[in-house]
C-alpha atoms as a PDB file:
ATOM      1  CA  UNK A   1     -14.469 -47.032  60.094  1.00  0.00           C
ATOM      2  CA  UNK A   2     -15.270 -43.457  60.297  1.00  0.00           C
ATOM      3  CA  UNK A   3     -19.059 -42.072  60.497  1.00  0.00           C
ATOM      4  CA  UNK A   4     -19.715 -38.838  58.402  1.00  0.00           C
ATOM      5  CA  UNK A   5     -20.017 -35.516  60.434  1.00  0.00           C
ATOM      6  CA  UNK A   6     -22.661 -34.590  58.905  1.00  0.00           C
ATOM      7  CA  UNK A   7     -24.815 -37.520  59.644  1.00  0.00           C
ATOM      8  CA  UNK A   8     -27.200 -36.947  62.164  1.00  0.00           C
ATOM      9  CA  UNK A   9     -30.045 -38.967  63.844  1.00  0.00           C
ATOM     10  CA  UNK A  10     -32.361 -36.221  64.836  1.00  0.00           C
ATOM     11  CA  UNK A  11     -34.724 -35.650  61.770  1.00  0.00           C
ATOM     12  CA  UNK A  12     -34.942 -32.384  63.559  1.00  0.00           C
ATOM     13  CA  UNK A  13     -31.177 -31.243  62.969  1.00  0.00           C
ATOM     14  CA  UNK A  14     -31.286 -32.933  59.545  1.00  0.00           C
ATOM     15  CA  UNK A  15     -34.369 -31.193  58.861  1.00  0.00           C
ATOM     16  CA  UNK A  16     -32.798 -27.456  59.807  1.00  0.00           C
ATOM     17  CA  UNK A  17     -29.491 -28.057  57.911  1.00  0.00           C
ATOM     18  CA  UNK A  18     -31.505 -29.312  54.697  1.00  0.00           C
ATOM     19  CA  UNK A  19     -33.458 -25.548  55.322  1.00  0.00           C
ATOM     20  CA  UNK A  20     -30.111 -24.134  55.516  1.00  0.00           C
ATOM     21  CA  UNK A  21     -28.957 -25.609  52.565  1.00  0.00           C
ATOM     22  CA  UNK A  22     -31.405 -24.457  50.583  1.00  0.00           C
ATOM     23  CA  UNK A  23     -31.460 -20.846  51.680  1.00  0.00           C
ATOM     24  CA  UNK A  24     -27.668 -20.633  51.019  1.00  0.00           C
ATOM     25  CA  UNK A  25     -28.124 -22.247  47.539  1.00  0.00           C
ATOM     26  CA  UNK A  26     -31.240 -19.476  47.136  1.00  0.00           C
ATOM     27  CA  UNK A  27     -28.710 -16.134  47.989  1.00  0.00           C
ATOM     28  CA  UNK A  28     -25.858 -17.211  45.889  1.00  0.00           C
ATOM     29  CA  UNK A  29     -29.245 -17.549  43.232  1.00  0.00           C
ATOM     30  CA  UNK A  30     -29.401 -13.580  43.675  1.00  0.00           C
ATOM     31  CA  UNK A  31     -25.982 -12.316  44.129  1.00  0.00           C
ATOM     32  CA  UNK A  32     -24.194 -14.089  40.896  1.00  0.00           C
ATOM     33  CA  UNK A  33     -24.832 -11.589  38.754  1.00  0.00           C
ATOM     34  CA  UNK A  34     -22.508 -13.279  35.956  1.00  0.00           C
ATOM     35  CA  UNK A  35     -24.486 -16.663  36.149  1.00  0.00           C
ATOM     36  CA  UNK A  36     -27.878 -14.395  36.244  1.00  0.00           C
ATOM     37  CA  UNK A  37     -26.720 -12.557  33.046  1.00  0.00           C
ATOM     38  CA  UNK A  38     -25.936 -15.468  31.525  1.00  0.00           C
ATOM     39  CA  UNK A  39     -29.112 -16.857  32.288  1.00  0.00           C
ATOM     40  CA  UNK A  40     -30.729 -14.439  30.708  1.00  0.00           C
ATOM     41  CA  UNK A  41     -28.696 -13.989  27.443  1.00  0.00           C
ATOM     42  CA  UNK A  42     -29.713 -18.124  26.567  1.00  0.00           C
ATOM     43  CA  UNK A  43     -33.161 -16.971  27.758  1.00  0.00           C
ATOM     44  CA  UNK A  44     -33.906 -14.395  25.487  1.00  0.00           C
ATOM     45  CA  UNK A  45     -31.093 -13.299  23.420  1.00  0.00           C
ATOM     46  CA  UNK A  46     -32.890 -10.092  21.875  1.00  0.00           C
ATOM     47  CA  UNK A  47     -34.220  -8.787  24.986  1.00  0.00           C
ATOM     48  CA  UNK A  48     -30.939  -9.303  26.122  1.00  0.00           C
ATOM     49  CA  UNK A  49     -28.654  -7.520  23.358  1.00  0.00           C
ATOM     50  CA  UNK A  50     -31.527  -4.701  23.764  1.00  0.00           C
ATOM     51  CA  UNK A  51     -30.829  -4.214  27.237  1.00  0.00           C
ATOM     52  CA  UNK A  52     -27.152  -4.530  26.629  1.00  0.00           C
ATOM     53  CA  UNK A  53     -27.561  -2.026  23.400  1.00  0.00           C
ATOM     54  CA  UNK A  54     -29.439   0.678  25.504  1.00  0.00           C
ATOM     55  CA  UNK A  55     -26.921   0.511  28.295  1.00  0.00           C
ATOM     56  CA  UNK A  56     -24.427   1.305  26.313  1.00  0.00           C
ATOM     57  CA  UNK A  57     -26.424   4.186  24.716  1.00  0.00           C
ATOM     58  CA  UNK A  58     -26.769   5.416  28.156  1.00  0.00           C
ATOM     59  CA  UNK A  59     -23.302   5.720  28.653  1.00  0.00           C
ATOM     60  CA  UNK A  60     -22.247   7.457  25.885  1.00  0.00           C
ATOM     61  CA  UNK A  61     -24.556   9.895  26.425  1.00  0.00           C
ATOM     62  CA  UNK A  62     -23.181  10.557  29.768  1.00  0.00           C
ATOM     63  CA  UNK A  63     -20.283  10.565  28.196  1.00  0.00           C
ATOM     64  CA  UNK A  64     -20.781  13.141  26.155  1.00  0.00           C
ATOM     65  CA  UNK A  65     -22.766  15.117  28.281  1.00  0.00           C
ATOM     66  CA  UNK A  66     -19.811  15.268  30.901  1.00  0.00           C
ATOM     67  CA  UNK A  67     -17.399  16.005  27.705  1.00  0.00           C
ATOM     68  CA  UNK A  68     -19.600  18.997  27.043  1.00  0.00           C
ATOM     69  CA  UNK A  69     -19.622  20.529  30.566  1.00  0.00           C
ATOM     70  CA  UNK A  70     -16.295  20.397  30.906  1.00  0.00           C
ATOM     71  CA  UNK A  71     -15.414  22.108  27.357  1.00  0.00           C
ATOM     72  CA  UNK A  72     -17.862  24.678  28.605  1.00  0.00           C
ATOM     73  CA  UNK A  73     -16.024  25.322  32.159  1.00  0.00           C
ATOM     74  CA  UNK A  74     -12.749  26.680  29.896  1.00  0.00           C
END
């Protein structure tokens, strides 16, 4: 029979790794920006297509402001 690794008799140890855990579970929270968007799209889909619509907005108009300065530098 083999005992699990990961078992440990000082409440101490289990206590830290359980803190652990749950800081690790907390930053990959924050950096998953896919599972954050998504998040927020079932949230609130309007606020979300707004955001998404205004981006995009924002782009173009760099866009086209970059198309413009170069047309000027001929």
């Amino acid at each position: 029979m083999t005992s699990d690794p990961y078992q440990d008799s000082d409440p101490e140890v289990a206590r830290a790794r359980a803190e652990l855990v749950d800081a690790l579970q907390a930053i990959e929270a924050k950096i998953n920006v896919p599972k954050r968007a998504r998040a927020a799209r079932e949230a609130n889909p309007v606020k979300f297509g707004a955001v998404v619509a205004g981006l995009g907005l924002a782009a173009s108009g760099i866009l086209a402001l970059l198309v413009v300065a170069a047309v000027k530098r001929r």
